[in-house]
Protein backbone atom coordinates (compact mmCIF):
# COMPACT_ATOMS: atom_id res chain seq x y z
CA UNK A 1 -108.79 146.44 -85.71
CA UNK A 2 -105.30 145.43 -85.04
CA UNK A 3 -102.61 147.89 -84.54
CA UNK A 4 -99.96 145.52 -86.24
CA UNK A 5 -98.66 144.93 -89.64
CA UNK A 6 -96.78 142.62 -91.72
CA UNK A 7 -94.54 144.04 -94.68
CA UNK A 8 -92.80 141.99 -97.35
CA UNK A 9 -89.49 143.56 -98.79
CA UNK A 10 -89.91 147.45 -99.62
CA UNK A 11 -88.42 150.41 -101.31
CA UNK A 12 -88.18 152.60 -98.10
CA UNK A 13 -86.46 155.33 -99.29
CA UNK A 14 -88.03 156.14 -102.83
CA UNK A 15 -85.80 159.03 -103.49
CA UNK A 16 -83.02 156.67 -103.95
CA UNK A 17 -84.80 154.84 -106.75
CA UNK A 18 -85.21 158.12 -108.33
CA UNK A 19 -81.60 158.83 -107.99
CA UNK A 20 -80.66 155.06 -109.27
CA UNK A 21 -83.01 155.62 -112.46
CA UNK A 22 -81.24 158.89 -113.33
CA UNK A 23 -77.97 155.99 -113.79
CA UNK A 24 -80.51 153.54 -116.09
CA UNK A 25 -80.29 151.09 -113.06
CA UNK A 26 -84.30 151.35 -113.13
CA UNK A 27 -84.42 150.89 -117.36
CA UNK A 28 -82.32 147.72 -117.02
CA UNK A 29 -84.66 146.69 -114.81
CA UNK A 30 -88.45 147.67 -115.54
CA UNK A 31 -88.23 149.16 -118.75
CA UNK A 32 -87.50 152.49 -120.36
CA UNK A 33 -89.85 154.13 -119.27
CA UNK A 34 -89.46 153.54 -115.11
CA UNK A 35 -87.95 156.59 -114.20
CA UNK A 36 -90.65 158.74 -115.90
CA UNK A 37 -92.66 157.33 -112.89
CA UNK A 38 -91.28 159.34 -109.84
CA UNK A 39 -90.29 162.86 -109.14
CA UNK A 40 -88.17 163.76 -106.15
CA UNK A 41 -91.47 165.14 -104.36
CA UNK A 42 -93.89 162.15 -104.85
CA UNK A 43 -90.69 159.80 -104.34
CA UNK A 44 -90.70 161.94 -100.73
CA UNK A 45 -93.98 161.87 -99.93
CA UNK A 46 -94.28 157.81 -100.60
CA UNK A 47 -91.17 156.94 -99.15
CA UNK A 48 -91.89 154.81 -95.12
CA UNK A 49 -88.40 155.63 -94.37
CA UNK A 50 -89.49 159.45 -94.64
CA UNK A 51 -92.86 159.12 -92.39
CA UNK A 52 -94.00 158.74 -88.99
CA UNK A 53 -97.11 157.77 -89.71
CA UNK A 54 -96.35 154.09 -89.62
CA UNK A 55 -94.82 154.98 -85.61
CA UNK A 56 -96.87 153.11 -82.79
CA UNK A 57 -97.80 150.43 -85.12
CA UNK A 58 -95.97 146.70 -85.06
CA UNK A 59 -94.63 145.97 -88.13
CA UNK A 60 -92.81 142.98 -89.04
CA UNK A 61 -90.90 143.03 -91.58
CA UNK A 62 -90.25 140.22 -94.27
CA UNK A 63 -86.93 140.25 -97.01
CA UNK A 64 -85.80 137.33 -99.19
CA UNK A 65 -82.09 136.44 -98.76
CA UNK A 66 -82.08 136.19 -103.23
CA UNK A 67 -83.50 139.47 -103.16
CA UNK A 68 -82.12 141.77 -105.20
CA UNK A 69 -79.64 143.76 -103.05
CA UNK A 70 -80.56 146.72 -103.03
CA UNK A 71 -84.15 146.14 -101.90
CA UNK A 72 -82.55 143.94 -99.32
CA UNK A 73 -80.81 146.87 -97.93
CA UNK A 74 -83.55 149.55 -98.23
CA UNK A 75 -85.57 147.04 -96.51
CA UNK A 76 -83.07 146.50 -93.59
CA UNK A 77 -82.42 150.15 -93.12
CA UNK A 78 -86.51 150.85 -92.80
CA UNK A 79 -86.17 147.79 -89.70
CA UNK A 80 -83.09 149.75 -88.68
CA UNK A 81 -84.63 153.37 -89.13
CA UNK A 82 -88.00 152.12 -86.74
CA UNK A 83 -85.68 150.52 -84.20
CA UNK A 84 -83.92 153.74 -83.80
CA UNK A 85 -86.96 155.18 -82.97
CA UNK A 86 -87.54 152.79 -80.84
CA UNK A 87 -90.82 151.19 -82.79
CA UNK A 88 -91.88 147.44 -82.42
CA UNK A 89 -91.59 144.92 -84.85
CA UNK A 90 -89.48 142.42 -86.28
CA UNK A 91 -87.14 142.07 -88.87
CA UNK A 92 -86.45 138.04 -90.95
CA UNK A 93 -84.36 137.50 -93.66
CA UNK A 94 -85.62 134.42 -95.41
CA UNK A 95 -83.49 131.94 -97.16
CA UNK A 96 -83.30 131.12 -100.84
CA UNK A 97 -86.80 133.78 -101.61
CA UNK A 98 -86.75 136.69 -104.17
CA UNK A 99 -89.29 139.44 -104.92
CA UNK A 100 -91.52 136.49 -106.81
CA UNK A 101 -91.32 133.45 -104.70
CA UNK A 102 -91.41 135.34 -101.40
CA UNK A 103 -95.16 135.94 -102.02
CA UNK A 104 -95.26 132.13 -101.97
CA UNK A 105 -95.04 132.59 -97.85
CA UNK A 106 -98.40 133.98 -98.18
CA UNK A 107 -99.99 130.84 -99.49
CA UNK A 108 -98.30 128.66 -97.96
CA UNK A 109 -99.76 127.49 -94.89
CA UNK A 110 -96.53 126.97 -93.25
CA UNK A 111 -95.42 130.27 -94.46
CA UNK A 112 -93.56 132.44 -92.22
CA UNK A 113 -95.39 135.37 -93.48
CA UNK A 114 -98.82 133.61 -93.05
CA UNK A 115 -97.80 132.34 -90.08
CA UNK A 116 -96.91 136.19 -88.80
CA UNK A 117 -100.25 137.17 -90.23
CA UNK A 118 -102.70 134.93 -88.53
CA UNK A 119 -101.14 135.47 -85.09
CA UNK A 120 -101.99 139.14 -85.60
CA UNK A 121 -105.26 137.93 -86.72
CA UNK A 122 -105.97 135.43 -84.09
């Protein structure tokens, strides 16, 4: 079993969405109904950026440039937030992706993610 990882884009830091949703940024986004899905302890518990137990692994981490920006910046500061605690891993932006089409990495056989994925495997 590999002690590696690969993450796409992430919401490190859950207790920030929690926050954002109390200002309808989450409604605008998924619906009426998105902040009734956190509370500031689950949001806590779930959040990477508040664990250790990720710590000794290698993750690399994957965000699209079109993301939106604040899930480009939670993702950066998790990559920032391991390097200060001096964990390995790696951190690419790619260029022109989003939250949809940065899946298509994964299928892709040229895929940067893929790619990332069956070095760990191989």
């Amino acid at each position: 079993m590999s002690n590696s990882a690969e993450i796409i884009q992430s919401w490190a830091d859950l207790s920030k969405t929690v926050r954002d949703s109390l200002k309808g940024d989450l409604n605008v986004a998924y619906g009426p109904g998105a902040r009734q899905c956190f509370d500031s302890y689950s949001a806590g518990n779930n959040s990477p950026i508040k664990q250790t137990n990720h710590f000794g692994k290698s993750i690399n981490i994957f965000v699209g440039r079109a993301e939106l920006p604040a899930m480009q910046m939670q993702t950066n500061d998790f990559y920032k937030y391991r390097q200060d605690h001096a964990q390995p891993g790696k951190y690419t932006l790619l260029s022109g992706l989003n939250h949809y089409t940065v899946f298509d990495q994964l299928v892709n056989e040229d895929g940067e993610v893929l790619v990332a994925i069956l070095k760990i495997l191989r």
